[in-house]
C-alpha atoms as a PDB file:
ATOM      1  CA  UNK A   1       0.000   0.000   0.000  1.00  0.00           C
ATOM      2  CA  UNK A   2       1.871   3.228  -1.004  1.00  0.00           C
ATOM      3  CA  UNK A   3       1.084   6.666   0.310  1.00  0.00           C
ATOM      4  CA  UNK A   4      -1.359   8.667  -2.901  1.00  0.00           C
ATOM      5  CA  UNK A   5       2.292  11.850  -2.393  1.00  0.00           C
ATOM      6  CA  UNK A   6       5.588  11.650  -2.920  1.00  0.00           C
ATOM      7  CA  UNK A   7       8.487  13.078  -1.279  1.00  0.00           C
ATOM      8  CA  UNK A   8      12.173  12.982  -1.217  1.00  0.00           C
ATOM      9  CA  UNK A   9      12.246  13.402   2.093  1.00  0.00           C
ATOM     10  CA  UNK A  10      12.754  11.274   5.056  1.00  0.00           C
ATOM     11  CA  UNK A  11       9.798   9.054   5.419  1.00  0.00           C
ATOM     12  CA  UNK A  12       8.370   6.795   8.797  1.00  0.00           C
ATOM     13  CA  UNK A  13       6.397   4.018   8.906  1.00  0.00           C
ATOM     14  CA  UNK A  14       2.616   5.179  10.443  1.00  0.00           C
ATOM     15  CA  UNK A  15       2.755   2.663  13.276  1.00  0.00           C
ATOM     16  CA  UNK A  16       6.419   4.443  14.595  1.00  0.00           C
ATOM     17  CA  UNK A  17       5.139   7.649  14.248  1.00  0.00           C
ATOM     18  CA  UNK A  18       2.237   6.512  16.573  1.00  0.00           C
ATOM     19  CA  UNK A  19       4.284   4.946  19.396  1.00  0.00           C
ATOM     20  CA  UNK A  20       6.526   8.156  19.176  1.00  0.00           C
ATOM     21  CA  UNK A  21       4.023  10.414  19.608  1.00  0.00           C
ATOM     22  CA  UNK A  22       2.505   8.351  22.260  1.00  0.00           C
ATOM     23  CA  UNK A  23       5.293   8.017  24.154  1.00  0.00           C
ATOM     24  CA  UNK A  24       6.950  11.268  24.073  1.00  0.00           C
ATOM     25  CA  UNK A  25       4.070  13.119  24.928  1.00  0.00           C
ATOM     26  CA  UNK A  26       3.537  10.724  28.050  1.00  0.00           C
ATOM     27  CA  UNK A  27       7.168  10.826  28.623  1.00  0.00           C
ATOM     28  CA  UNK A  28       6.766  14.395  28.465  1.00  0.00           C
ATOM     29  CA  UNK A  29       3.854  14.740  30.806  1.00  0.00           C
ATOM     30  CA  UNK A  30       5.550  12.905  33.166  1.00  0.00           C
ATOM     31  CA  UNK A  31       8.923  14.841  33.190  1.00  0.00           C
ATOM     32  CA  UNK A  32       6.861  17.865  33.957  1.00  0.00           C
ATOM     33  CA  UNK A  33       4.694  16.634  36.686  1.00  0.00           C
ATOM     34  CA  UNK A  34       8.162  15.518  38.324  1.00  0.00           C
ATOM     35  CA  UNK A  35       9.962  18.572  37.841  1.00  0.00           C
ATOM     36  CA  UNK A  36       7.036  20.574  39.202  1.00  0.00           C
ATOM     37  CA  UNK A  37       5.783  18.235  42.289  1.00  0.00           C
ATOM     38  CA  UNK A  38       8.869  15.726  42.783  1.00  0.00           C
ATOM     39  CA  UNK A  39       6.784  12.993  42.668  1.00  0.00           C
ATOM     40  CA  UNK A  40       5.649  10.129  40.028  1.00  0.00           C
ATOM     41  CA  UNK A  41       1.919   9.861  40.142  1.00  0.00           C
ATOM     42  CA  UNK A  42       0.587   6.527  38.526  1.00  0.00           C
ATOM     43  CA  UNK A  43      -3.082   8.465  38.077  1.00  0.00           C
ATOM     44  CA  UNK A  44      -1.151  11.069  36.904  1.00  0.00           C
ATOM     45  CA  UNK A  45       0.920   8.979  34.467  1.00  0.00           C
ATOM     46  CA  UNK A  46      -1.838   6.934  33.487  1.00  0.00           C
ATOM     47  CA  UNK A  47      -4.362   9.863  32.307  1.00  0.00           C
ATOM     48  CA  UNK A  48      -1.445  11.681  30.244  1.00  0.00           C
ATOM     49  CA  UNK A  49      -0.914   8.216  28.901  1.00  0.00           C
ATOM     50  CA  UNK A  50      -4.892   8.387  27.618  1.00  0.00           C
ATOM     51  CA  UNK A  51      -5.412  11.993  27.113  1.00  0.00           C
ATOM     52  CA  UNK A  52      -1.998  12.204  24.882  1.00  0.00           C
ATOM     53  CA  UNK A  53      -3.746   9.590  22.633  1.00  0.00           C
ATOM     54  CA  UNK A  54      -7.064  11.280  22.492  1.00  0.00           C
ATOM     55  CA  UNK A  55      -5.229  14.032  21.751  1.00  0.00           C
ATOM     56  CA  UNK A  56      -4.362  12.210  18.518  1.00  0.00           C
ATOM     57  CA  UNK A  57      -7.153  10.165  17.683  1.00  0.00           C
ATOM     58  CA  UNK A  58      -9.213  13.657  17.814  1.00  0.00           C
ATOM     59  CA  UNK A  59      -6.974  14.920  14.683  1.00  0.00           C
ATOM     60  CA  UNK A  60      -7.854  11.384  12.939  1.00  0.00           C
ATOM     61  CA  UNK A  61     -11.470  12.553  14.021  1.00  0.00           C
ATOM     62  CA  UNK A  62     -11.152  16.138  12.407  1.00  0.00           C
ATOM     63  CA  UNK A  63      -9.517  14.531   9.511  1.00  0.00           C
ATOM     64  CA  UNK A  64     -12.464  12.041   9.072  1.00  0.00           C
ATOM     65  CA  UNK A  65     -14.718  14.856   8.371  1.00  0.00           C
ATOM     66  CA  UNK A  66     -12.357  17.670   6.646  1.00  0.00           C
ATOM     67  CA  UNK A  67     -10.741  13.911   3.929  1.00  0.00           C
ATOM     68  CA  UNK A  68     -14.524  11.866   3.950  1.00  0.00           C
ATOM     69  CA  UNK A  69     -14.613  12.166   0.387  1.00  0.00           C
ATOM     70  CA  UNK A  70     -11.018  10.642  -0.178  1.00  0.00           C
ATOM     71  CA  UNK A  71     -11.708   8.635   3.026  1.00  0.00           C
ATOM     72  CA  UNK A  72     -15.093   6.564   0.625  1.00  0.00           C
ATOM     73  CA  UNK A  73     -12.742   6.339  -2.535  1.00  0.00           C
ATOM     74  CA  UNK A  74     -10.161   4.569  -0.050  1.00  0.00           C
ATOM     75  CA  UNK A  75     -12.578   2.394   1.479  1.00  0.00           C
ATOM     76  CA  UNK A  76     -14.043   0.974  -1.759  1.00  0.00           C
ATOM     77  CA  UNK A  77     -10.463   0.637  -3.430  1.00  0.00           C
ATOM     78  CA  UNK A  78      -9.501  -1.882   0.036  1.00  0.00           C
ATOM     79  CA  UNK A  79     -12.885  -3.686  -0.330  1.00  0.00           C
ATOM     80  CA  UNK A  80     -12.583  -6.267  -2.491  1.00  0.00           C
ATOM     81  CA  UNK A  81      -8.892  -6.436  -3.174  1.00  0.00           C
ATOM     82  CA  UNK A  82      -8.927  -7.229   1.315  1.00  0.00           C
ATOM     83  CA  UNK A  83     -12.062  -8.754   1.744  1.00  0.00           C
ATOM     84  CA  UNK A  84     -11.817 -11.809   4.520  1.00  0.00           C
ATOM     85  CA  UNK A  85      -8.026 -10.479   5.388  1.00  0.00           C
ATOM     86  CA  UNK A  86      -9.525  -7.123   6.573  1.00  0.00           C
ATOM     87  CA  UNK A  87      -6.578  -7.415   9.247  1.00  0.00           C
ATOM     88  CA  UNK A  88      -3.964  -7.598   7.053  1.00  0.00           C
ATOM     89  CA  UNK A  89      -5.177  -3.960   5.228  1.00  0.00           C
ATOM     90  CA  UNK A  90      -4.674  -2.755   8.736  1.00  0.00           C
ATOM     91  CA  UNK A  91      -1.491  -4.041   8.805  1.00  0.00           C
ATOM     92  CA  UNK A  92      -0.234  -2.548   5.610  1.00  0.00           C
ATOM     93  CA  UNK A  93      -1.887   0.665   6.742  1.00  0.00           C
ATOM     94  CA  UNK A  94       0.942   0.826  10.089  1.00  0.00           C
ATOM     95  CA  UNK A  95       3.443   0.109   7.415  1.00  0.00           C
ATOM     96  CA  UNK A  96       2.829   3.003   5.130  1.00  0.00           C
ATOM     97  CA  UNK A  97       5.752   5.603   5.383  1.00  0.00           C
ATOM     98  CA  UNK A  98       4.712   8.786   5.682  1.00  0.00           C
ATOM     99  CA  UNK A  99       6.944  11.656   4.551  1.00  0.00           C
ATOM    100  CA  UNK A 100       8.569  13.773   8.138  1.00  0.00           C
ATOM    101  CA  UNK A 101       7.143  16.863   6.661  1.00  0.00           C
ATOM    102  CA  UNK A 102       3.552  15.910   6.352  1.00  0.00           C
ATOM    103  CA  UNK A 103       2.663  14.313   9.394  1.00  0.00           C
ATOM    104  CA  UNK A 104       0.287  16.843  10.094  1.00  0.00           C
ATOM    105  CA  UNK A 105      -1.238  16.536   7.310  1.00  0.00           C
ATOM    106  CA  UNK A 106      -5.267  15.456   7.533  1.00  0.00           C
ATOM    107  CA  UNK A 107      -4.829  14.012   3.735  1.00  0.00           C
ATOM    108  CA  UNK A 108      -2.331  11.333   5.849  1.00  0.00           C
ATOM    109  CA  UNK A 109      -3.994   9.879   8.364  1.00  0.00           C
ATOM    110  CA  UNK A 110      -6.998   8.946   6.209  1.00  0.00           C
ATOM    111  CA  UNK A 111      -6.179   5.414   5.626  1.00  0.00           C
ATOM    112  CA  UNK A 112      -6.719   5.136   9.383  1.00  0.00           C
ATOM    113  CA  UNK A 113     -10.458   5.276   8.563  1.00  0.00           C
ATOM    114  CA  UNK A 114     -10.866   3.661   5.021  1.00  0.00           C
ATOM    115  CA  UNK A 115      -8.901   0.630   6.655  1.00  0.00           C
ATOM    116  CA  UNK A 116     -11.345   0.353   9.996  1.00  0.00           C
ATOM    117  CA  UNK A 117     -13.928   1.354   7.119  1.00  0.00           C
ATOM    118  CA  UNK A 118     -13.301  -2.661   6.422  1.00  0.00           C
ATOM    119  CA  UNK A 119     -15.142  -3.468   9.728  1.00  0.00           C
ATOM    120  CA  UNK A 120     -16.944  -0.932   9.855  1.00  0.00           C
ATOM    121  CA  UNK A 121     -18.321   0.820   6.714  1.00  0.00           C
ATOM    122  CA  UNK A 122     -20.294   3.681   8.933  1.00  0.00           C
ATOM    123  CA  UNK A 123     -17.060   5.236   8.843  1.00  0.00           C
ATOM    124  CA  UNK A 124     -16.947   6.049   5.031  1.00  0.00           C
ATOM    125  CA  UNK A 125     -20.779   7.384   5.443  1.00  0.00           C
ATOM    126  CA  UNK A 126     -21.533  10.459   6.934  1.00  0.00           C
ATOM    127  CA  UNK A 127     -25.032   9.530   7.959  1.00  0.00           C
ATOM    128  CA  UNK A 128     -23.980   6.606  10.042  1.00  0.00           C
ATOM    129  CA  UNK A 129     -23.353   6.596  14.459  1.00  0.00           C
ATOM    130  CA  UNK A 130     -19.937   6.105  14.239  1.00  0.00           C
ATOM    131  CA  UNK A 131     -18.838   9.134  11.886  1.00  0.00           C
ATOM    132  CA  UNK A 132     -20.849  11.411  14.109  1.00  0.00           C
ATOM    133  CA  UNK A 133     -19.876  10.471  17.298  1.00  0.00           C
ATOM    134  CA  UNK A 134     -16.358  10.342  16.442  1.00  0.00           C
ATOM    135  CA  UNK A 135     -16.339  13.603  14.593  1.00  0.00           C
ATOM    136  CA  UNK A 136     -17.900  15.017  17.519  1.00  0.00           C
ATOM    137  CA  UNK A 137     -15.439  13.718  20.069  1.00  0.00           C
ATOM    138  CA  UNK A 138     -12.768  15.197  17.462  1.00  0.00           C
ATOM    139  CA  UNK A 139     -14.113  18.485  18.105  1.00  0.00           C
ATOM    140  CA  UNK A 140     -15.176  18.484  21.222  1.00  0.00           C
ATOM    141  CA  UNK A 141     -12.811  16.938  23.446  1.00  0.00           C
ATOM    142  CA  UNK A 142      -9.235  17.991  21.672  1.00  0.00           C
ATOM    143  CA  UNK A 143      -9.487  21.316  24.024  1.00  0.00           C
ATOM    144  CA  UNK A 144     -10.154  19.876  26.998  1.00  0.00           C
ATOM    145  CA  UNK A 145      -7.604  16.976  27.063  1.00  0.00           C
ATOM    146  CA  UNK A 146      -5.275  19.084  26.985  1.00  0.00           C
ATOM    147  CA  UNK A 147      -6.454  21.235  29.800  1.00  0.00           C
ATOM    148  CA  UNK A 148      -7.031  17.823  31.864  1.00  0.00           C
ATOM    149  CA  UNK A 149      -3.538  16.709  30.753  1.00  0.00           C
ATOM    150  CA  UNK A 150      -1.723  19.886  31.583  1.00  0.00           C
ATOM    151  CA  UNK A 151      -3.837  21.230  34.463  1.00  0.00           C
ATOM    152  CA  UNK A 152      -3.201  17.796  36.754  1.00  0.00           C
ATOM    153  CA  UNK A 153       0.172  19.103  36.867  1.00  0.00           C
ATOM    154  CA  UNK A 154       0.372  23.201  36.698  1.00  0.00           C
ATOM    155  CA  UNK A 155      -3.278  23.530  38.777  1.00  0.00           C
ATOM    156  CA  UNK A 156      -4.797  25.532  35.683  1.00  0.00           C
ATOM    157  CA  UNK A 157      -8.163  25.420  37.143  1.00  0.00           C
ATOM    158  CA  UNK A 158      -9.304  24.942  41.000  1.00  0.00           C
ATOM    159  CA  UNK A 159      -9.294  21.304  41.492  1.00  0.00           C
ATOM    160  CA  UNK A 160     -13.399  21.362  41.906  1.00  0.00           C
ATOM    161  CA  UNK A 161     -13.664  23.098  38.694  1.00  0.00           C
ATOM    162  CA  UNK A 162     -10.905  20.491  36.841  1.00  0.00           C
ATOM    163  CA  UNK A 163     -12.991  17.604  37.887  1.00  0.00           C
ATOM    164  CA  UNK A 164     -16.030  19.215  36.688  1.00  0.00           C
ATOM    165  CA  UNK A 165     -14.332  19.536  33.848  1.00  0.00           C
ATOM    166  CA  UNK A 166     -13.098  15.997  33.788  1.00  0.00           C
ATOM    167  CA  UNK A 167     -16.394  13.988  34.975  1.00  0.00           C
ATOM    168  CA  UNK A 168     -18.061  15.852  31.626  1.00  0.00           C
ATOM    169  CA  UNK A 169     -15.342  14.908  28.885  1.00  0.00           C
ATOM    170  CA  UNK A 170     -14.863  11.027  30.473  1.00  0.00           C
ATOM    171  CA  UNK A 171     -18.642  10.681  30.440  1.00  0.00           C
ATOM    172  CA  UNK A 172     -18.781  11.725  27.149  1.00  0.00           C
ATOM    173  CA  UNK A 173     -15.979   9.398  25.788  1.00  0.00           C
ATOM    174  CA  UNK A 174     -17.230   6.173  28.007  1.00  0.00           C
ATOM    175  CA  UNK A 175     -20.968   6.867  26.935  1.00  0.00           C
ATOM    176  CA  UNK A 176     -19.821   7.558  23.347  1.00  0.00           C
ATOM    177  CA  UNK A 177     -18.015   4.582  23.313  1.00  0.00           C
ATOM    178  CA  UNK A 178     -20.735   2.015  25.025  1.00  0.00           C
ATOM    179  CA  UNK A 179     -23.298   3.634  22.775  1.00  0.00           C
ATOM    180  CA  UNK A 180     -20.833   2.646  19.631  1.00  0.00           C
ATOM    181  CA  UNK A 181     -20.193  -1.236  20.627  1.00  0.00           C
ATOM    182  CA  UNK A 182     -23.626  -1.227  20.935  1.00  0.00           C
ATOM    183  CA  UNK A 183     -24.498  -0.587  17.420  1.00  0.00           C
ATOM    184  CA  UNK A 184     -21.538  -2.061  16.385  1.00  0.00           C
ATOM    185  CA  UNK A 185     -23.088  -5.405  17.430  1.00  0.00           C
ATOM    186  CA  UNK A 186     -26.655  -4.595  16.870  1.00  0.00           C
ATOM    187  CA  UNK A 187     -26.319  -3.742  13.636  1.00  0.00           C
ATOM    188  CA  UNK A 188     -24.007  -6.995  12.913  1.00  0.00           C
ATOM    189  CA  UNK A 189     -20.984  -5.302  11.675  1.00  0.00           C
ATOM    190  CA  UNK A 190     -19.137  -7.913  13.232  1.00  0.00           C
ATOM    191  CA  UNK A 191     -20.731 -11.017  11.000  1.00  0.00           C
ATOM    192  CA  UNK A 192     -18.341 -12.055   8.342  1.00  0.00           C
ATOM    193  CA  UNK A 193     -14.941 -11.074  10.762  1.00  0.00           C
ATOM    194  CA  UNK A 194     -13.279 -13.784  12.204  1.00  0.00           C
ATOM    195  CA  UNK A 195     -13.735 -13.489  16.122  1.00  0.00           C
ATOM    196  CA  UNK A 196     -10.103 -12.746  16.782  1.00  0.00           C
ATOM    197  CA  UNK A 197      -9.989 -10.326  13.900  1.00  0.00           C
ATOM    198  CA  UNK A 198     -13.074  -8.666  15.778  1.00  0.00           C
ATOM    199  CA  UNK A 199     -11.061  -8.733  19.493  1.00  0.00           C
ATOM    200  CA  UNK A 200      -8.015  -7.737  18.451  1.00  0.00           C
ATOM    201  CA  UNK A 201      -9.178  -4.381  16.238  1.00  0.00           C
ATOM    202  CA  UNK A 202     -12.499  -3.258  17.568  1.00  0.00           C
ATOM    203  CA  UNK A 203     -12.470  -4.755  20.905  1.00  0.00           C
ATOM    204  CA  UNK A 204      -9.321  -3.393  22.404  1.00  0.00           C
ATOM    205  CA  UNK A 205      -9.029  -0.246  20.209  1.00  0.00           C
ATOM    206  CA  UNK A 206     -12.334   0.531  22.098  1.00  0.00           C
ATOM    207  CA  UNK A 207     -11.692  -0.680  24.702  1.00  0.00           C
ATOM    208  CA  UNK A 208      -9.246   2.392  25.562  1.00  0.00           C
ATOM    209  CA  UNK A 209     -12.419   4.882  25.768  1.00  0.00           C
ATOM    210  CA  UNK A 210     -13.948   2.574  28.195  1.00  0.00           C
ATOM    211  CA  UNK A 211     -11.302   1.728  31.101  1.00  0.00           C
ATOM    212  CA  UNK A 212      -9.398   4.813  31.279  1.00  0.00           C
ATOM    213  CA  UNK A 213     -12.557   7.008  31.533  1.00  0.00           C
ATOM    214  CA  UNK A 214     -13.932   5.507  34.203  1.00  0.00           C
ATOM    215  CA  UNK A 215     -10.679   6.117  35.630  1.00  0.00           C
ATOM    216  CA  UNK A 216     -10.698   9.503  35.285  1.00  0.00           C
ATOM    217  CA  UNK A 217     -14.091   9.913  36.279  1.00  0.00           C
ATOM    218  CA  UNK A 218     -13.262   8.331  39.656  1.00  0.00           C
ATOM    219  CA  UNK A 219     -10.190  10.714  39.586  1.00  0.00           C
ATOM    220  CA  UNK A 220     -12.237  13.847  38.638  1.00  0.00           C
ATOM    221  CA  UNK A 221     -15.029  12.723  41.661  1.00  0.00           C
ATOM    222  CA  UNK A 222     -12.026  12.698  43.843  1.00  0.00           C
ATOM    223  CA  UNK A 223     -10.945  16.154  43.123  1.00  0.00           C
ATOM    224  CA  UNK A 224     -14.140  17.303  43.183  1.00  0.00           C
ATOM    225  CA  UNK A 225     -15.088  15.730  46.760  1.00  0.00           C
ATOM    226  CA  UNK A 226     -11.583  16.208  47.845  1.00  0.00           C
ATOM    227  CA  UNK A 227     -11.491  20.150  46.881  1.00  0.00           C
ATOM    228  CA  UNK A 228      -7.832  19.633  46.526  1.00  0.00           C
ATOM    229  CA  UNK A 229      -5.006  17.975  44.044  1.00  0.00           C
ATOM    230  CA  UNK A 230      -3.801  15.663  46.803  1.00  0.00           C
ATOM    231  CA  UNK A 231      -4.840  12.528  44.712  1.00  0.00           C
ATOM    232  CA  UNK A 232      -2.068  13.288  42.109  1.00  0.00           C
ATOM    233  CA  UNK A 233       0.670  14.584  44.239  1.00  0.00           C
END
């Protein structure tokens, strides 16, 4: 699978790019809360850990809607040429270099869509649950994970008012995310994938935006209850 641009620049394979992002920006997170406080907080750790890759999956979100068009055209071109190895496409997708220069780019990260497009075609439609909800949470949520992420450590809000904060965006994302399984199943997007194929893609991708928001919406109860940061110091 080769990326629609050229470049004759240095190029990285999607799936590094990922992991780098993902773990410099908890690596990141973490150096800061120790350099301000002294102290490694698992909560602490574990939240950055999440809202860092929110962070990212909400420009995939704002690139689903801005690239839907090319996002279709993508979907129907995997279709046939990956039907019953649907995991594989995936696969090839993490592969994909893509050039240093334009890893901002929305036009980049569209493959991430056609290819989960494979178990779920909702995702190349703009009519269906799943584009809405995730285009949504693109939108929505970007601004406020990074308050979460930075204000556990710099205090950018009164810990009541950060946990307000938090109990609204982690309902959202574990409600959001029940609400999609739900349909997922219902509608019987998972008949024709191979059980593993299912667990290994859609379950534990998901499955992200299930445990750690209940995790911060314990943690945002605590601040609110506790009036204080004490939890994460």
């Amino acid at each position: 699978m080769e990326s629609k641009t050229s470049s004759a620049g240095l190029t990285i394979p999607t799936g590094v790019v990922i992991g780098l992002v993902v773990i410099a920006g908890t690596l990141f997170h973490t150096w800061l809360h120790h350099r301000v406080h002294g102290v490694y907080n698992v909560t602490q750790i574990g939240l950055a850990f999440f809202l860092v890759i929110n962070v990212l999956v909400n420009w995939w979100e704002i690139a689903l809607m801005v690239c839907q068009e090319q996002i279709r055209t993508e979907y129907e071109s995997f279709k046939e040429p990956y039907r019953g190895r649907e995991l594989e496409c995936v696969v090839n997708v993490f592969a994909r270099p893509i050039p240093v220069l334009r890893v901002l780019s929305f036009r980049q990260w569209t493959t991430v869509w056609s290819s989960y497009s494979l178990f779920d075609p909702g995702y190349s439609d703009r009519r269906s649950f799943g584009y809405t909800i995730d285009v949504g949470n693109g939108f929505t949520t970007i601004v406020p994970a990074l308050i979460l992420a930075f204000g556990m450590t710099f205090e950018l809000l009164p810990a009541r008012v950060l946990g307000i904060l938090g109990v609204i965006v982690f309902w959202q994302m574990f409600y959001g995310t029940a609400l999609y399984f739900f349909q997922f199943f219902h509608n019987g997007r998972h008949k024709g994938h191979s059980m593993r194929d299912v667990v290994l893609f859609v379950g534990i991708t998901n499955l992200t935006w299930l445990i750690f928001p209940i995790w911060g919406l314990a943690t945002s109860i605590r601040l609110i209850l506790d009036g204080s940061y004490g939890l994460l110091r």
